[in-house]
N, C-alpha and C. Protein backbone atom coordinates (compact mmCIF):
# COMPACT_ATOMS: atom_id res chain seq x y z
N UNK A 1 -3.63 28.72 -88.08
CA UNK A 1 -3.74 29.02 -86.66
C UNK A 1 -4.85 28.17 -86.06
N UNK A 2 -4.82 27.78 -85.14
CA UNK A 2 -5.74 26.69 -84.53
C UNK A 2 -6.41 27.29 -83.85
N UNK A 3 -8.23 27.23 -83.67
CA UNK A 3 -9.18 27.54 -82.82
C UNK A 3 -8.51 28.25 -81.26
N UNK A 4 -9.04 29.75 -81.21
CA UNK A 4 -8.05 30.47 -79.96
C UNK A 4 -8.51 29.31 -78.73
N UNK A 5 -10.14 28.99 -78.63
CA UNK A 5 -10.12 28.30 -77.07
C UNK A 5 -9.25 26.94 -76.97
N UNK A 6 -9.02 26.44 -78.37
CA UNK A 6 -8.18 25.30 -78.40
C UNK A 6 -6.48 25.51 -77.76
N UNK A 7 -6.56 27.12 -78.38
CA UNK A 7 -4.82 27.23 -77.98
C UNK A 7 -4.46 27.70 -76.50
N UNK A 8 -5.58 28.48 -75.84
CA UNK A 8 -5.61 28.49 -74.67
C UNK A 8 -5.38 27.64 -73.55
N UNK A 9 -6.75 26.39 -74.01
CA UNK A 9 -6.55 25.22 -73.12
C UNK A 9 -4.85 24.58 -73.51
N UNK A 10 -4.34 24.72 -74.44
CA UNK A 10 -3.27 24.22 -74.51
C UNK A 10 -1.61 24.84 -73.82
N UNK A 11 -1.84 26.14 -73.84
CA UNK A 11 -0.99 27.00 -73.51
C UNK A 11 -1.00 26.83 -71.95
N UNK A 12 -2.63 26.72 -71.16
CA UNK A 12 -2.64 26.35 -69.57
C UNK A 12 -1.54 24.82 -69.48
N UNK A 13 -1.92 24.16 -70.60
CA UNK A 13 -1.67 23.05 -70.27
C UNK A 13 0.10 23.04 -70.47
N UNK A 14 0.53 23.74 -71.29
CA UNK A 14 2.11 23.96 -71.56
C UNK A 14 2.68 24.67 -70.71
N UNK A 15 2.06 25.64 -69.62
CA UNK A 15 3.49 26.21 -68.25
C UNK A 15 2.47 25.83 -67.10
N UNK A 16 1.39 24.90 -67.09
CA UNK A 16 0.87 23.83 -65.77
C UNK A 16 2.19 23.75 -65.02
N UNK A 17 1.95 24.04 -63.60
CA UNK A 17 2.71 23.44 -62.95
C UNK A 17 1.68 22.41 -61.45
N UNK A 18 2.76 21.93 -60.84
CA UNK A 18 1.95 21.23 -59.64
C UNK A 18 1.33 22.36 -58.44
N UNK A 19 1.98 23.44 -58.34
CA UNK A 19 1.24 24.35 -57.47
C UNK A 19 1.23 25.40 -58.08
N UNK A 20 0.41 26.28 -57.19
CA UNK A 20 0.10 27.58 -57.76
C UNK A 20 1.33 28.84 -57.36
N UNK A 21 1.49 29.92 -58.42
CA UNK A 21 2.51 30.47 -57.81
C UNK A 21 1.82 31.17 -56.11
N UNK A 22 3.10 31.75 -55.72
CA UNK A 22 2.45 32.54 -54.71
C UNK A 22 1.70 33.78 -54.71
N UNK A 23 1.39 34.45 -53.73
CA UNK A 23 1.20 35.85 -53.97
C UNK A 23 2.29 36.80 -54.33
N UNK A 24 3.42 36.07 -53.31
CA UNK A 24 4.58 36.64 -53.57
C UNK A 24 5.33 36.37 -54.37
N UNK A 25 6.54 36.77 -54.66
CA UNK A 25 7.68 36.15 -55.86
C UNK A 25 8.76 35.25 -54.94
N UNK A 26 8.16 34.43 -54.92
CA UNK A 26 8.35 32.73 -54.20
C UNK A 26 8.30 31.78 -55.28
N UNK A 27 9.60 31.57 -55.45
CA UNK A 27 10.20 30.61 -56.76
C UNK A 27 10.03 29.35 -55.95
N UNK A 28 9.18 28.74 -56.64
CA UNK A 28 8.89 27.35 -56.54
C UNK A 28 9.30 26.42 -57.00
N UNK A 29 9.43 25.05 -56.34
CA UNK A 29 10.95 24.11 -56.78
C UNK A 29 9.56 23.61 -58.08
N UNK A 30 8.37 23.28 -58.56
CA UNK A 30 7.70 23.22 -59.42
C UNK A 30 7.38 23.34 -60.46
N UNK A 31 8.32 24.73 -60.65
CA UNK A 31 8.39 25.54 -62.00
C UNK A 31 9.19 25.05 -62.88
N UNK A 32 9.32 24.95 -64.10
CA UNK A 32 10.59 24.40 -65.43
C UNK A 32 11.51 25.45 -64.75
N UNK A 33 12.50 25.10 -65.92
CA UNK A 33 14.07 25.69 -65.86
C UNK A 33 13.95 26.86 -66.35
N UNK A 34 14.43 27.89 -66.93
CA UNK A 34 14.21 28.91 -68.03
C UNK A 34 14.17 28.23 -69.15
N UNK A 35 15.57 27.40 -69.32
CA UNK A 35 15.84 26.83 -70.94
C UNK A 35 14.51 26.20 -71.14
N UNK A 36 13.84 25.57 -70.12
CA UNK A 36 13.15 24.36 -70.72
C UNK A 36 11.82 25.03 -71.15
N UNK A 37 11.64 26.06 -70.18
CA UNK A 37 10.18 26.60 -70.44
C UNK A 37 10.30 27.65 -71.87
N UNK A 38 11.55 28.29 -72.44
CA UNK A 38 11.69 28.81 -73.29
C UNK A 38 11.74 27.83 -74.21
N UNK A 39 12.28 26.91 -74.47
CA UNK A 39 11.79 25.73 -75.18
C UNK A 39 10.39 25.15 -75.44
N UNK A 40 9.90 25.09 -74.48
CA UNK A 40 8.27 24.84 -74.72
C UNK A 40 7.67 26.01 -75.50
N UNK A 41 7.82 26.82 -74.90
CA UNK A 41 7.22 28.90 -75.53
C UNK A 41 7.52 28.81 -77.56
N UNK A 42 8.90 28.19 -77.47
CA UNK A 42 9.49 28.23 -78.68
C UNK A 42 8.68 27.27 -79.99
N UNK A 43 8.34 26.25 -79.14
CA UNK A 43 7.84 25.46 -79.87
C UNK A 43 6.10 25.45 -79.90
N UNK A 44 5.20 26.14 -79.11
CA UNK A 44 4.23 26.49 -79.11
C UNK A 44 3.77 27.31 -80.09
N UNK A 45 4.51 28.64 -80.04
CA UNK A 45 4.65 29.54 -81.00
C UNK A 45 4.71 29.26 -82.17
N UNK A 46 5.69 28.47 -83.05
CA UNK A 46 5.72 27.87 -84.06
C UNK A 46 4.61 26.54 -84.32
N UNK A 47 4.17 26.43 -83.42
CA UNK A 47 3.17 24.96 -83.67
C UNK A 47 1.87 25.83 -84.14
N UNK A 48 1.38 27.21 -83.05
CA UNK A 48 0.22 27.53 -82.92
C UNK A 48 -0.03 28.97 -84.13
N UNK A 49 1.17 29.63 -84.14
CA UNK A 49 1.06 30.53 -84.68
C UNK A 49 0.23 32.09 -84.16
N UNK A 50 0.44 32.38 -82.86
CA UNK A 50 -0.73 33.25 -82.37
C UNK A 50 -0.44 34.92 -83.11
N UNK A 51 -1.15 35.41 -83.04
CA UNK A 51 -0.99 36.75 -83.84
C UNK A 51 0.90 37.62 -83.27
N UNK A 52 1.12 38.12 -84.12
CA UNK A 52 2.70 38.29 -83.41
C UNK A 52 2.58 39.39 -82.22
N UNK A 53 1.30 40.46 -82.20
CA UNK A 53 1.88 41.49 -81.02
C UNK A 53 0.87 40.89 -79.63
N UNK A 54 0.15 39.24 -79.75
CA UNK A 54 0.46 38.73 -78.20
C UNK A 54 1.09 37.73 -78.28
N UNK A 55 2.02 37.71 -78.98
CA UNK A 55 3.75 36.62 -78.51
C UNK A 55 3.93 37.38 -77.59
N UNK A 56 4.53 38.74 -77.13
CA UNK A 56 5.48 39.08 -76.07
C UNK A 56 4.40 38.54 -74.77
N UNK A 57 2.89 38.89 -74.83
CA UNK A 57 2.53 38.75 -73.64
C UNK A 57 2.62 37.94 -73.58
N UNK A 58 2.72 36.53 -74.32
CA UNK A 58 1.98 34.81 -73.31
C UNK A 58 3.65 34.39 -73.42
N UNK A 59 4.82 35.20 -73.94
CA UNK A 59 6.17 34.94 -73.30
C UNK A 59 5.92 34.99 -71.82
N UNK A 60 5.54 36.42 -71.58
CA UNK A 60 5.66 37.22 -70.43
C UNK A 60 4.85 36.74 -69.12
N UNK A 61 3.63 36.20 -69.80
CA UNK A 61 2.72 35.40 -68.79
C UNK A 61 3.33 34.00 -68.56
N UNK A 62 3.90 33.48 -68.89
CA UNK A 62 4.33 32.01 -68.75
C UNK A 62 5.46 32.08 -67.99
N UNK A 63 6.45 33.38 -68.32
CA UNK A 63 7.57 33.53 -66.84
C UNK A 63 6.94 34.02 -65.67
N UNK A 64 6.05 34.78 -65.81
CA UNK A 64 5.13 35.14 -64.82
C UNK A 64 4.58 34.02 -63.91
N UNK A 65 3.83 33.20 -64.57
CA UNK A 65 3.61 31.87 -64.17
C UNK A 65 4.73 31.20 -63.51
N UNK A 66 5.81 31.32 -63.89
CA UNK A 66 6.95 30.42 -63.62
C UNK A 66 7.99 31.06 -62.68
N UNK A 67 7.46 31.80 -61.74
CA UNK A 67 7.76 32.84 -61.52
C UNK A 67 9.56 33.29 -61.70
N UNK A 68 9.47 33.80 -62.74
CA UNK A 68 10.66 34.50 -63.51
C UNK A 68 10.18 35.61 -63.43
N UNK A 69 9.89 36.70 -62.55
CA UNK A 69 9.07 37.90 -62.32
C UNK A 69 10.54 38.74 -62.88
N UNK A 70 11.65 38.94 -63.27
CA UNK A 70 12.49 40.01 -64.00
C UNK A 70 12.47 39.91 -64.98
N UNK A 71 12.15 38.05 -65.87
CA UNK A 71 12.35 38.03 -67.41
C UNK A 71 11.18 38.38 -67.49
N UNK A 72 9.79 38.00 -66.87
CA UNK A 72 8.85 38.92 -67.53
C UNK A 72 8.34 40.29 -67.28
N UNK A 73 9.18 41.15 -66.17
CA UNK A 73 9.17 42.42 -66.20
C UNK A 73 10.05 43.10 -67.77
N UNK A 74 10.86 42.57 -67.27
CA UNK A 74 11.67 42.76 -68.97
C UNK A 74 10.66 43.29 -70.55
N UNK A 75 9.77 42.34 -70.25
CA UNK A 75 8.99 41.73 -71.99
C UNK A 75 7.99 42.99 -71.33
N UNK A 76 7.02 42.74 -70.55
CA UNK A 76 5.80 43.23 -70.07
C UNK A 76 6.10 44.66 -70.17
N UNK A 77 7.01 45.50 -69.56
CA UNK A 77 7.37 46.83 -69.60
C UNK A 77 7.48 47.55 -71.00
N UNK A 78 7.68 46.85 -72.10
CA UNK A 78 7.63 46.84 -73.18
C UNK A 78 6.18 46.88 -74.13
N UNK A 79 5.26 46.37 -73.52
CA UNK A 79 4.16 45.90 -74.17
C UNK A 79 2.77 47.30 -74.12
N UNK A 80 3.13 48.03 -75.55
CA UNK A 80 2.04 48.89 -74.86
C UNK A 80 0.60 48.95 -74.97
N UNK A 81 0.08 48.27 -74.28
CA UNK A 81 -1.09 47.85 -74.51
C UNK A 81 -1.87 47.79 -72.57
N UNK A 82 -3.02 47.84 -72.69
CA UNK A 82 -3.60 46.95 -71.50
C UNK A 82 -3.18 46.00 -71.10
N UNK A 83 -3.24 45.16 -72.07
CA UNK A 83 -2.52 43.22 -71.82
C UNK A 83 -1.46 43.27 -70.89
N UNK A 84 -0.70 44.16 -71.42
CA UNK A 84 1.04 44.46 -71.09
C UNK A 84 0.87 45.09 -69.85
N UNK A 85 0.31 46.26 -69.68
CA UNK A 85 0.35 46.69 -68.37
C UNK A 85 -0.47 45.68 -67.88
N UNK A 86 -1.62 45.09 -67.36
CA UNK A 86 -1.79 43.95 -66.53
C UNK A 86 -0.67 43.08 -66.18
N UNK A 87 -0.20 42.67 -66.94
CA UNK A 87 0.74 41.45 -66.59
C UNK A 87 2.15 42.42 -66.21
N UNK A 88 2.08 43.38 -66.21
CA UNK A 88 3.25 44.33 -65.60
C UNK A 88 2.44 44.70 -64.38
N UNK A 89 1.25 44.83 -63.63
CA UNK A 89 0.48 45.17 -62.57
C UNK A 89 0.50 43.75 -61.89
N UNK A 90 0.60 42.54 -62.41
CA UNK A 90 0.13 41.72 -61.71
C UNK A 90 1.86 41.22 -61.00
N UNK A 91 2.86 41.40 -61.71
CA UNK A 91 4.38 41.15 -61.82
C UNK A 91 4.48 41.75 -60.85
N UNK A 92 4.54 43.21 -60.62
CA UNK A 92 4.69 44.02 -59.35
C UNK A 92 3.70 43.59 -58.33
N UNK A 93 2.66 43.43 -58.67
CA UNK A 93 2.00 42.76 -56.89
C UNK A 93 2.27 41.83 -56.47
N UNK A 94 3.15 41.01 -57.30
CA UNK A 94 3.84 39.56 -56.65
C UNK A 94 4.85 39.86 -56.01
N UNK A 95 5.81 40.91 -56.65
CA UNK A 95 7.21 41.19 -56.20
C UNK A 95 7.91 41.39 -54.56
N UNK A 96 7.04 42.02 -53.78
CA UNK A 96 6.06 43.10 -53.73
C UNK A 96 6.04 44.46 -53.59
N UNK A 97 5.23 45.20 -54.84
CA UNK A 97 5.57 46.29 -54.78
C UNK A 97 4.24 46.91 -54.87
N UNK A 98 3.15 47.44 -54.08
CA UNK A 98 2.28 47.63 -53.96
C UNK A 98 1.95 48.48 -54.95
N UNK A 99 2.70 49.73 -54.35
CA UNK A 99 2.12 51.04 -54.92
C UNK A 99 2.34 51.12 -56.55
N UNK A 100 3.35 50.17 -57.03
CA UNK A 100 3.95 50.26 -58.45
C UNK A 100 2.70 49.11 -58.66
N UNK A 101 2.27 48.39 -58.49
CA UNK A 101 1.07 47.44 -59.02
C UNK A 101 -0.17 48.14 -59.54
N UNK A 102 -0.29 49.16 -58.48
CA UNK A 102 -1.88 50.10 -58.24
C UNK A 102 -1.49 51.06 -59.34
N UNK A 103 -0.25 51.76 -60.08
CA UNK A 103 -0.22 53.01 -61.10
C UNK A 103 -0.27 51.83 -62.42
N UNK A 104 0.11 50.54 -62.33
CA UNK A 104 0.22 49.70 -63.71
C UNK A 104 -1.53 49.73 -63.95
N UNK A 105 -2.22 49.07 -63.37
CA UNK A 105 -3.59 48.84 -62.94
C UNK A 105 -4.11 49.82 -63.15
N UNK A 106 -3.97 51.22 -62.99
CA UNK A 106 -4.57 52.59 -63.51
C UNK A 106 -4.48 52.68 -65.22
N UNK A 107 -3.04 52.35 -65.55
CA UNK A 107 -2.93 52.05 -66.95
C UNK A 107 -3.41 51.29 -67.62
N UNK A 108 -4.60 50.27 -67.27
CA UNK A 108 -5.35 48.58 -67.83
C UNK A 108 -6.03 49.87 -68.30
N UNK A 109 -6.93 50.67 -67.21
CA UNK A 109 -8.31 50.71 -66.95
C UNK A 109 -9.34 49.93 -66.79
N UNK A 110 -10.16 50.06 -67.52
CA UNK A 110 -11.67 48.74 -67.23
C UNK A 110 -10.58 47.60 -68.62
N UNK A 111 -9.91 46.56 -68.03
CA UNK A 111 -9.66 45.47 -68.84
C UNK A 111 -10.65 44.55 -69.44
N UNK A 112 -11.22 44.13 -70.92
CA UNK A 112 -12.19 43.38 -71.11
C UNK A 112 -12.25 42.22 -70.08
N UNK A 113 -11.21 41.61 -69.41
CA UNK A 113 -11.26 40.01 -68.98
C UNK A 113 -11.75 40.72 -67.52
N UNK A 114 -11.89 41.85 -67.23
CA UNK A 114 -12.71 42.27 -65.41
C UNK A 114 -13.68 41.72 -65.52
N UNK A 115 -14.83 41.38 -66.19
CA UNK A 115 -16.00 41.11 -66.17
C UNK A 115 -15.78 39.06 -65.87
N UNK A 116 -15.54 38.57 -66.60
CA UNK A 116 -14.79 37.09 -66.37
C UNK A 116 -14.13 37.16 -64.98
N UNK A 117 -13.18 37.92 -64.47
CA UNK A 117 -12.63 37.28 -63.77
C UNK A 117 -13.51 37.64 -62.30
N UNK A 118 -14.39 38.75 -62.06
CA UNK A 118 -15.57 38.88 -61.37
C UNK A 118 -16.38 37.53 -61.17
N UNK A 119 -17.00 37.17 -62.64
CA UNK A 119 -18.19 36.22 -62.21
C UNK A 119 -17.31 34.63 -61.56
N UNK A 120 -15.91 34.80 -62.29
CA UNK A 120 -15.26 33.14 -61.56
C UNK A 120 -14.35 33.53 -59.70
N UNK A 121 -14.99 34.54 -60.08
CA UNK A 121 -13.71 35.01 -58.21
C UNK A 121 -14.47 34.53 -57.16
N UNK A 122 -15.75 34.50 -57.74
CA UNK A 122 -16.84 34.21 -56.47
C UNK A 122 -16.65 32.32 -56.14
N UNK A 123 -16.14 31.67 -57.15
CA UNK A 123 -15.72 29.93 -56.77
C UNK A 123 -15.16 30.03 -55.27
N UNK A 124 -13.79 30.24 -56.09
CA UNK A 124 -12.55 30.62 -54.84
C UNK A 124 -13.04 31.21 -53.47
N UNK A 125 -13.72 32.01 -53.77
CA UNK A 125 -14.04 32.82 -52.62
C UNK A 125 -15.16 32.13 -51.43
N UNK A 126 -16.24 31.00 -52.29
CA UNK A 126 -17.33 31.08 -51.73
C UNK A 126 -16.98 29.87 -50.45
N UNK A 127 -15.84 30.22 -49.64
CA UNK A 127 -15.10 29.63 -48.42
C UNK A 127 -15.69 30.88 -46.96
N UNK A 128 -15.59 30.03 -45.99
CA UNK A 128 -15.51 31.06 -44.38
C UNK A 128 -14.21 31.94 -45.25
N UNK A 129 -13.34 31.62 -45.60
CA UNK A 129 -12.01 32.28 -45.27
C UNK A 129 -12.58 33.24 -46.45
N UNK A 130 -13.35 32.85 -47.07
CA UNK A 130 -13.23 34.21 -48.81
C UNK A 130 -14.60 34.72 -49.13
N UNK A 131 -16.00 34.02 -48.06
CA UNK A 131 -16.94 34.84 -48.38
C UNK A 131 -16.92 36.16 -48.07
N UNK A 132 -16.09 36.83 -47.40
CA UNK A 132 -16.45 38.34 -46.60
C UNK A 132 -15.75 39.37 -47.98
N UNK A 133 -14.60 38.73 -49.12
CA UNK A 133 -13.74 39.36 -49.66
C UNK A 133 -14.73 39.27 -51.21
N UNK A 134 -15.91 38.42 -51.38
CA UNK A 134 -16.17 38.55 -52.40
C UNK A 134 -16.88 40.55 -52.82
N UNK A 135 -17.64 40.54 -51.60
CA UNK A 135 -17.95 42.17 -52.00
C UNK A 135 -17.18 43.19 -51.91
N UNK A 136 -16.08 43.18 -51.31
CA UNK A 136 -15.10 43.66 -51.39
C UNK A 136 -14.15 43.46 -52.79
N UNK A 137 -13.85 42.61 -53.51
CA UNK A 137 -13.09 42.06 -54.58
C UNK A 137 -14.26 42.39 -56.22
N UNK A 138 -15.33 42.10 -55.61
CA UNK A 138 -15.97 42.26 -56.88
C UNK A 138 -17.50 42.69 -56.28
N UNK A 139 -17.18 44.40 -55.95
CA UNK A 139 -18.58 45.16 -55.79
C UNK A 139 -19.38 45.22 -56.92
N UNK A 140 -20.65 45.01 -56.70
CA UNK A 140 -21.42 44.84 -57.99
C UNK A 140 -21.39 44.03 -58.86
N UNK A 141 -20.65 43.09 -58.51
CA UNK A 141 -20.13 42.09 -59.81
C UNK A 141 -18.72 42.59 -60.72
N UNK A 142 -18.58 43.81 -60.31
CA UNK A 142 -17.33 44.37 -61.52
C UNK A 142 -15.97 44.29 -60.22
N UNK A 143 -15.24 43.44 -61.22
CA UNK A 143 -13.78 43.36 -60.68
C UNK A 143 -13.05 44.68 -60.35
N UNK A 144 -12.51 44.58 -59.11
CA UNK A 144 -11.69 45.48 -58.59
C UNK A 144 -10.33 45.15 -58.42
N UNK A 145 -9.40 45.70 -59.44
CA UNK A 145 -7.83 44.85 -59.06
C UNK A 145 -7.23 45.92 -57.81
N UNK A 146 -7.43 46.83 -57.54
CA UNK A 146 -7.19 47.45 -56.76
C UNK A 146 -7.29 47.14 -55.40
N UNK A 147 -8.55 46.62 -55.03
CA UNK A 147 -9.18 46.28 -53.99
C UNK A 147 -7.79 44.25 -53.73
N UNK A 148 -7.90 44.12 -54.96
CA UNK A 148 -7.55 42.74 -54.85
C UNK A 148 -5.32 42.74 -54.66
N UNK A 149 -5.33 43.94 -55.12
CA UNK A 149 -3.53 44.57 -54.45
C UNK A 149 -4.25 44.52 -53.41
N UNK A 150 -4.44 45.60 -52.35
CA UNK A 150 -4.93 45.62 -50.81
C UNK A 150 -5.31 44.04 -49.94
N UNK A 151 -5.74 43.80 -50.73
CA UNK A 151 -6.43 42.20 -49.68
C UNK A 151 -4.47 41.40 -50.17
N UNK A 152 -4.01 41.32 -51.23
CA UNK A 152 -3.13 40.64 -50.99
C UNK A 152 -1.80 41.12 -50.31
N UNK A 153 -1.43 42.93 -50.16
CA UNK A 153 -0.85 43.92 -49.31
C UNK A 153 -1.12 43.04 -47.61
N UNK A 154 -2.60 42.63 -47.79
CA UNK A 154 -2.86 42.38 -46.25
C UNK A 154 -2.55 41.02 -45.67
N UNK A 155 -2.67 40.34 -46.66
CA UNK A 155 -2.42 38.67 -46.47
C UNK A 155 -0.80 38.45 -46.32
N UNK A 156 0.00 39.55 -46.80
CA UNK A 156 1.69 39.33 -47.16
C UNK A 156 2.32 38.45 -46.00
N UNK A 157 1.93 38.69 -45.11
CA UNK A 157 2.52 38.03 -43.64
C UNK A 157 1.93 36.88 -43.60
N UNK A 158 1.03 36.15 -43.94
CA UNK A 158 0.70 34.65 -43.53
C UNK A 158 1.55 33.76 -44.35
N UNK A 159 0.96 32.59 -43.84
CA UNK A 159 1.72 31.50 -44.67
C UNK A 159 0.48 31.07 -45.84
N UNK A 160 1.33 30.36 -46.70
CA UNK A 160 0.57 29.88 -47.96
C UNK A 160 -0.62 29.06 -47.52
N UNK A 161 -0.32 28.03 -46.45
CA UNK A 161 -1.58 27.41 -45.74
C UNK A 161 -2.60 28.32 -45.13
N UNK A 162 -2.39 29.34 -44.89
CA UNK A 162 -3.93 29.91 -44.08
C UNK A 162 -4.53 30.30 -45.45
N UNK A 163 -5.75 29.73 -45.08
CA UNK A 163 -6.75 29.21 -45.73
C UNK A 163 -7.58 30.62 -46.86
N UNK A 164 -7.23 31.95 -46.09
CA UNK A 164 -7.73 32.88 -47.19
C UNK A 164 -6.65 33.43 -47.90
N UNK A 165 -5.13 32.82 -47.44
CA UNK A 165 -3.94 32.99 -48.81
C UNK A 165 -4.17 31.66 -49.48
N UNK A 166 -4.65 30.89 -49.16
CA UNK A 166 -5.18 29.88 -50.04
C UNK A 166 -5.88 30.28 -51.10
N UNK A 167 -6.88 30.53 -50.70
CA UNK A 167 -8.43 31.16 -51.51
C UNK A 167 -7.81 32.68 -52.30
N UNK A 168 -6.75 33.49 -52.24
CA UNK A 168 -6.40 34.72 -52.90
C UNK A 168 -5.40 34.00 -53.82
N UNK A 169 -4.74 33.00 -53.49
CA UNK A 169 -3.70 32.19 -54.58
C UNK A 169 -4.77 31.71 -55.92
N UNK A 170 -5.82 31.24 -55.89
CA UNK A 170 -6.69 30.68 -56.28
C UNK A 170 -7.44 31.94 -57.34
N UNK A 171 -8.00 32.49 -56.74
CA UNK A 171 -7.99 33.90 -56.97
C UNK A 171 -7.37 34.40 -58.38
N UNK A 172 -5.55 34.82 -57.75
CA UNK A 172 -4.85 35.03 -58.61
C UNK A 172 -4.54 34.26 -60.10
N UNK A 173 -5.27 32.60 -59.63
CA UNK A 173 -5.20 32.03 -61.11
C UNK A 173 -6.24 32.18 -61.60
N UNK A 174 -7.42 32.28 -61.27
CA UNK A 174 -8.92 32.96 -61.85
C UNK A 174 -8.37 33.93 -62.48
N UNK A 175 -7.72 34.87 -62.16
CA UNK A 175 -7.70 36.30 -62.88
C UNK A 175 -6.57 36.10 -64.05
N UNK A 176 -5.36 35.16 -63.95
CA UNK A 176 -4.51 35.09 -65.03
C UNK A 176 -5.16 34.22 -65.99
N UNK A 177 -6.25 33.23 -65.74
CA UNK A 177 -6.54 32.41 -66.81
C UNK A 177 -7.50 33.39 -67.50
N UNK A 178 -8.23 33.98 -67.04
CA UNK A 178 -9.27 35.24 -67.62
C UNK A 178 -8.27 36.17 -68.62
N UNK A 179 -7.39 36.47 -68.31
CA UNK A 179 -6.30 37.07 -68.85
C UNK A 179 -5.54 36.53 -70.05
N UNK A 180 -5.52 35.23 -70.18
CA UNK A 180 -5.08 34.49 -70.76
C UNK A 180 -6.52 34.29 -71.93
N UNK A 181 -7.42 33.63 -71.75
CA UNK A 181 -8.17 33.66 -72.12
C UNK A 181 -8.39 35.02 -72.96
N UNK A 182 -8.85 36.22 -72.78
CA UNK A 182 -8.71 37.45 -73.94
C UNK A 182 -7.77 37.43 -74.62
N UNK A 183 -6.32 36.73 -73.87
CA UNK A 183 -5.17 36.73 -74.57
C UNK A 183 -5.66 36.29 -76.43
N UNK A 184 -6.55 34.86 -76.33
CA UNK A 184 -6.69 34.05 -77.23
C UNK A 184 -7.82 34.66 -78.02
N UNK A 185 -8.92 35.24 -77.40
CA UNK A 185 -9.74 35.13 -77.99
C UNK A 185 -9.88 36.92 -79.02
N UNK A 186 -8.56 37.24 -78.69
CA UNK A 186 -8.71 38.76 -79.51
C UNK A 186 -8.05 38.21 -80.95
């Protein structure tokens, strides 16, 4: 098995796309095919070897990524763990399904990667458009996914260009690479 931060940076680097997904479940012409990205998944897996019960999640995160938000509701609903419900909390706040995001998110509880994705939210944020959301998003320094459903509940109506769905897109990849990241390092 190869060094976890090694397989991480590699795994970002294997469902990279040119933009970021949306907030919403806005299939982007950016994303691989299914076949192709299950092809990549296929051959990662066998290259890297990651422990077998987080295969389903970094399946599940990479359709997530790609936004295939049913194939990885599919896997994620399955996964009983924190990991699993996150990436089943984060699936439903893309969809959008608010209130089903906020009961997944009750099921994390305090997720180890809250603390990470707190101290990197403040990058993204430290914009006109995202300084007012950092104390709001991360009171005290401790991540609030709750708070961070609501701010993106509120943003649903803009376009991808205004500048604080910019900064919450941004956001949202802070918190999946943090996610990703525990993925590797458990």
């Amino acid at each position: 098995m190869q060094e976890a931060g090694h397989s991480c940076k590699d795994f970002l680097t294997l469902i990279g796309t040119p933009d970021l997904p949306g907030l919403e479940a806005t299939p982007r012409a950016g994303r691989l095919s299914l076949p192709e990205l299950n092809r990549k998944l296929e051959r990662f897996i066998t290259e890297t070897r990651p422990p077998a019960p987080r295969v389903p999640c970094l399946r599940s995160a990479a359709l997530l990524w790609h936004d295939y938000l049913d194939e990885s509701h599919t896997i994620s609903q399955e996964i009983r763990t924190a990991d699993g419900s996150f990436l089943h909390a984060i699936m439903h706040r893309r969809e959008p399904d608010y209130n089903n995001a906020k009961y997944w998110f009750r099921r994390v509880g305090t997720h180890p990667s809250f603390a990470r994705i707190a101290a990197r939210a403040a990058g993204p944020l430290a914009t006109d458009a995202g300084k007012n959301l950092v104390t709001r998003l991360a009171p005290q320094g401790n991540w609030d996914p709750f708070a961070f459903v609501d701010v993106c509940e509120e943003a649903a109506d803009r376009s991808s260009a205004d500048p604080t769905v910019r900064a919450l897109m941004l956001v949202q990849q802070v918190e999946f690479n943090c996610l990703l990241e525990h993925l590797f390092d458990v």
